[in-house]
Protein backbone atom coordinates (compact mmCIF):
# COMPACT_ATOMS: atom_id res chain seq x y z
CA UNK A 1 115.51 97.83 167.97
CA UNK A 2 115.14 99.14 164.27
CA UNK A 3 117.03 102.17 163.69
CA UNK A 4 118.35 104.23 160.61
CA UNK A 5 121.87 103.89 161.72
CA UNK A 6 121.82 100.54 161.35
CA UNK A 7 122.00 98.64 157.45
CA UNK A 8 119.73 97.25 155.85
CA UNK A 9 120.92 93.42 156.98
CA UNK A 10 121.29 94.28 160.48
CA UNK A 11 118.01 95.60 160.56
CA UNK A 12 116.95 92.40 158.79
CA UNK A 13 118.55 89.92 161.08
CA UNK A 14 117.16 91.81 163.87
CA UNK A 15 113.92 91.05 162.68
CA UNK A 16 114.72 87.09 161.63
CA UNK A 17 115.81 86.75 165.49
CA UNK A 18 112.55 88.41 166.45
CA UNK A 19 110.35 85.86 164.29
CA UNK A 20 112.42 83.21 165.49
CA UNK A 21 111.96 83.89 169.18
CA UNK A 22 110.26 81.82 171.34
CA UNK A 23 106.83 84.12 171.94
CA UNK A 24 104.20 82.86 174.42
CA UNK A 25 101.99 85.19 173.55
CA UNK A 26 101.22 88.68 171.73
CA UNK A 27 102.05 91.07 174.45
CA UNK A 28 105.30 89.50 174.31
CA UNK A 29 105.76 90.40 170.76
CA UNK A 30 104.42 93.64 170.91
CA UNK A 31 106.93 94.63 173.83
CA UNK A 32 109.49 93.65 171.22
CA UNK A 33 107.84 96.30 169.10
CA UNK A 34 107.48 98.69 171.72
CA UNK A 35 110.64 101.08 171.57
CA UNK A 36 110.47 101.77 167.87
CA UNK A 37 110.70 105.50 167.05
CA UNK A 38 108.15 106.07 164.89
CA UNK A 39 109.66 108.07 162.28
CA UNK A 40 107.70 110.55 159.35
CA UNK A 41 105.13 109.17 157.01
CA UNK A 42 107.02 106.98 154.48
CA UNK A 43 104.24 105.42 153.56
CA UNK A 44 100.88 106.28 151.57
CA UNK A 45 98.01 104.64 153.93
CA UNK A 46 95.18 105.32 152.24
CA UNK A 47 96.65 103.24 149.04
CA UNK A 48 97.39 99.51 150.05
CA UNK A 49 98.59 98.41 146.31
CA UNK A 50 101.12 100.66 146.66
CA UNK A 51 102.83 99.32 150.30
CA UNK A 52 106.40 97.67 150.29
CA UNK A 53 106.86 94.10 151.54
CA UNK A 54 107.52 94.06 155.00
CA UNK A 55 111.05 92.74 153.99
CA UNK A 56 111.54 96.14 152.17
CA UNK A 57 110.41 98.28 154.88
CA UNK A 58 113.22 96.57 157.52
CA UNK A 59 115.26 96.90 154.43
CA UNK A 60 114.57 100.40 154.15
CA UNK A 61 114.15 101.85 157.56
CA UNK A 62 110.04 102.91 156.15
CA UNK A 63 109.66 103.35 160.04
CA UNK A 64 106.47 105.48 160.24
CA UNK A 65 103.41 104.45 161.97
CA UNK A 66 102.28 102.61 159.20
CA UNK A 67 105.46 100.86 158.39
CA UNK A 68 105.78 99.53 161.85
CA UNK A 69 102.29 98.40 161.86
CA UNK A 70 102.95 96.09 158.65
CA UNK A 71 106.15 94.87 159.91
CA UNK A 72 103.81 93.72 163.01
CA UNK A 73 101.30 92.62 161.15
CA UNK A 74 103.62 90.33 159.11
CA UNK A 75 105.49 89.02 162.15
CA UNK A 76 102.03 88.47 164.30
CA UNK A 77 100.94 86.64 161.33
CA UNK A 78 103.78 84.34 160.66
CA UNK A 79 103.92 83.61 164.39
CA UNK A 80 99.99 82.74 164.11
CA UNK A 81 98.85 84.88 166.54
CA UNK A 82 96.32 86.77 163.71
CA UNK A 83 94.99 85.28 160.73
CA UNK A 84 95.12 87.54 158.03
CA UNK A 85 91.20 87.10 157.04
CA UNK A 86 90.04 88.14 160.32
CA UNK A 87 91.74 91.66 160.47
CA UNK A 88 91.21 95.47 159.41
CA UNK A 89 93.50 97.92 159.23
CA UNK A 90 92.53 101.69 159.97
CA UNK A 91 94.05 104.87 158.86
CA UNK A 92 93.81 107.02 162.08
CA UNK A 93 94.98 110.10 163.98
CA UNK A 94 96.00 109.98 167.51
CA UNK A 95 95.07 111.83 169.35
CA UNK A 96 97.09 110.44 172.51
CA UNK A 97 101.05 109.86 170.81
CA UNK A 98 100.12 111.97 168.01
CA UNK A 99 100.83 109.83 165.05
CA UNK A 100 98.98 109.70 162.32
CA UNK A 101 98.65 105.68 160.26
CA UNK A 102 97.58 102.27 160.00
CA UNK A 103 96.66 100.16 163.14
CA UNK A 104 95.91 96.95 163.63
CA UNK A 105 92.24 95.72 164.12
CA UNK A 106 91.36 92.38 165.51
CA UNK A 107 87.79 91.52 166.84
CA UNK A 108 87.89 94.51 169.15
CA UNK A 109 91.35 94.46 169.40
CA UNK A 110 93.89 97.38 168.40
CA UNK A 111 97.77 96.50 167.87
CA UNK A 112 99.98 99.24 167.55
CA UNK A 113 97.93 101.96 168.61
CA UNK A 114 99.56 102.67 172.09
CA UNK A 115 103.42 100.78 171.39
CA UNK A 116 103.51 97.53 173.41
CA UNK A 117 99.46 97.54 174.57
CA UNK A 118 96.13 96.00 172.94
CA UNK A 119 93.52 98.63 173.19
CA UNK A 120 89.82 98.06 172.51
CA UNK A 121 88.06 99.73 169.56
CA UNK A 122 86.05 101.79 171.64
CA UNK A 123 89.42 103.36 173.13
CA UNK A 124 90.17 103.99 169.50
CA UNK A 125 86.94 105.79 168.57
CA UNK A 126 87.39 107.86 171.63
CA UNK A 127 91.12 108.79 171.66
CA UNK A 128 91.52 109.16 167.74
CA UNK A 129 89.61 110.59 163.97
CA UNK A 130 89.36 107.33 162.07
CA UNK A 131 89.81 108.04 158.39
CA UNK A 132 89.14 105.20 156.28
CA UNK A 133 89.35 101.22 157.07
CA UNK A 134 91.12 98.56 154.61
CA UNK A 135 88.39 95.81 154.77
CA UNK A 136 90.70 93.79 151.69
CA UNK A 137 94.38 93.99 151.02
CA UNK A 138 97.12 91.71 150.22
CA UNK A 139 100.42 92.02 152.13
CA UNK A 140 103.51 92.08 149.44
């Protein structure tokens, strides 16, 4: 879907067509999520003043694990899927695809741990090192 051989505005209105689909439910949004490439850490995790608007990441191509994971979080938020007050996002290492970033957490859900599944927190503690956990941020 998002690639670095594609501009900025393609990536962009790939994304606007995305929010604009007709999504019954999370899975649904998440399998549009799914194939994305995670590319090398872009992004500094551990310091949430310092993350790009999810506009700037499409923009950009900031395609690592935690790029993709505010891009998500942006889209499952417009889309009202997740409220914004309600959610946590972890830096962790996993163990299982081997990417290291933020995830999403949801009352004992995980988005964007395993691309295109919802994982319990348990599965998390067991199949990754969790390094620190953003309790407050604000998305850009």
């Amino acid at each position: 879907m998002f690639s670095k051989n594609t501009t900025g505005s393609e990536r962009l209105s790939i994304w606007r067509n995305i929010r604009k689909k007709d999504h019954k439910n999370i899975l649904e949004v998440l399998e549009d999520f799914s194939n994305i490439e995670p590319l090398p850490r872009y992004l500094d995790y551990y310091t949430p003043s310092s993350w790009p608007s999810a506009f700037e990441i499409v923009n950009d191509g900031y395609f690592c694990q935690s790029g993709i994971t505010l891009v998500l979080l942006s889209t499952l938020i417009n889309k009202g899927f997740i409220t914004e007050d309600k959610i946590q996002l972890p830096v962790i290492s996993n163990n299982t695809t081997g990417t290291t970033g933020l995830v999403i957490y949801d009352r004992d859900f995980v988005y964007n741990f395993t691309p295109g599944e919802i994982v319990s927190w348990e599965h998390v503690k067991k199949n990754a090192t969790v390094f620190q956990i953003h309790n407050q941020f604000e998305l850009a």
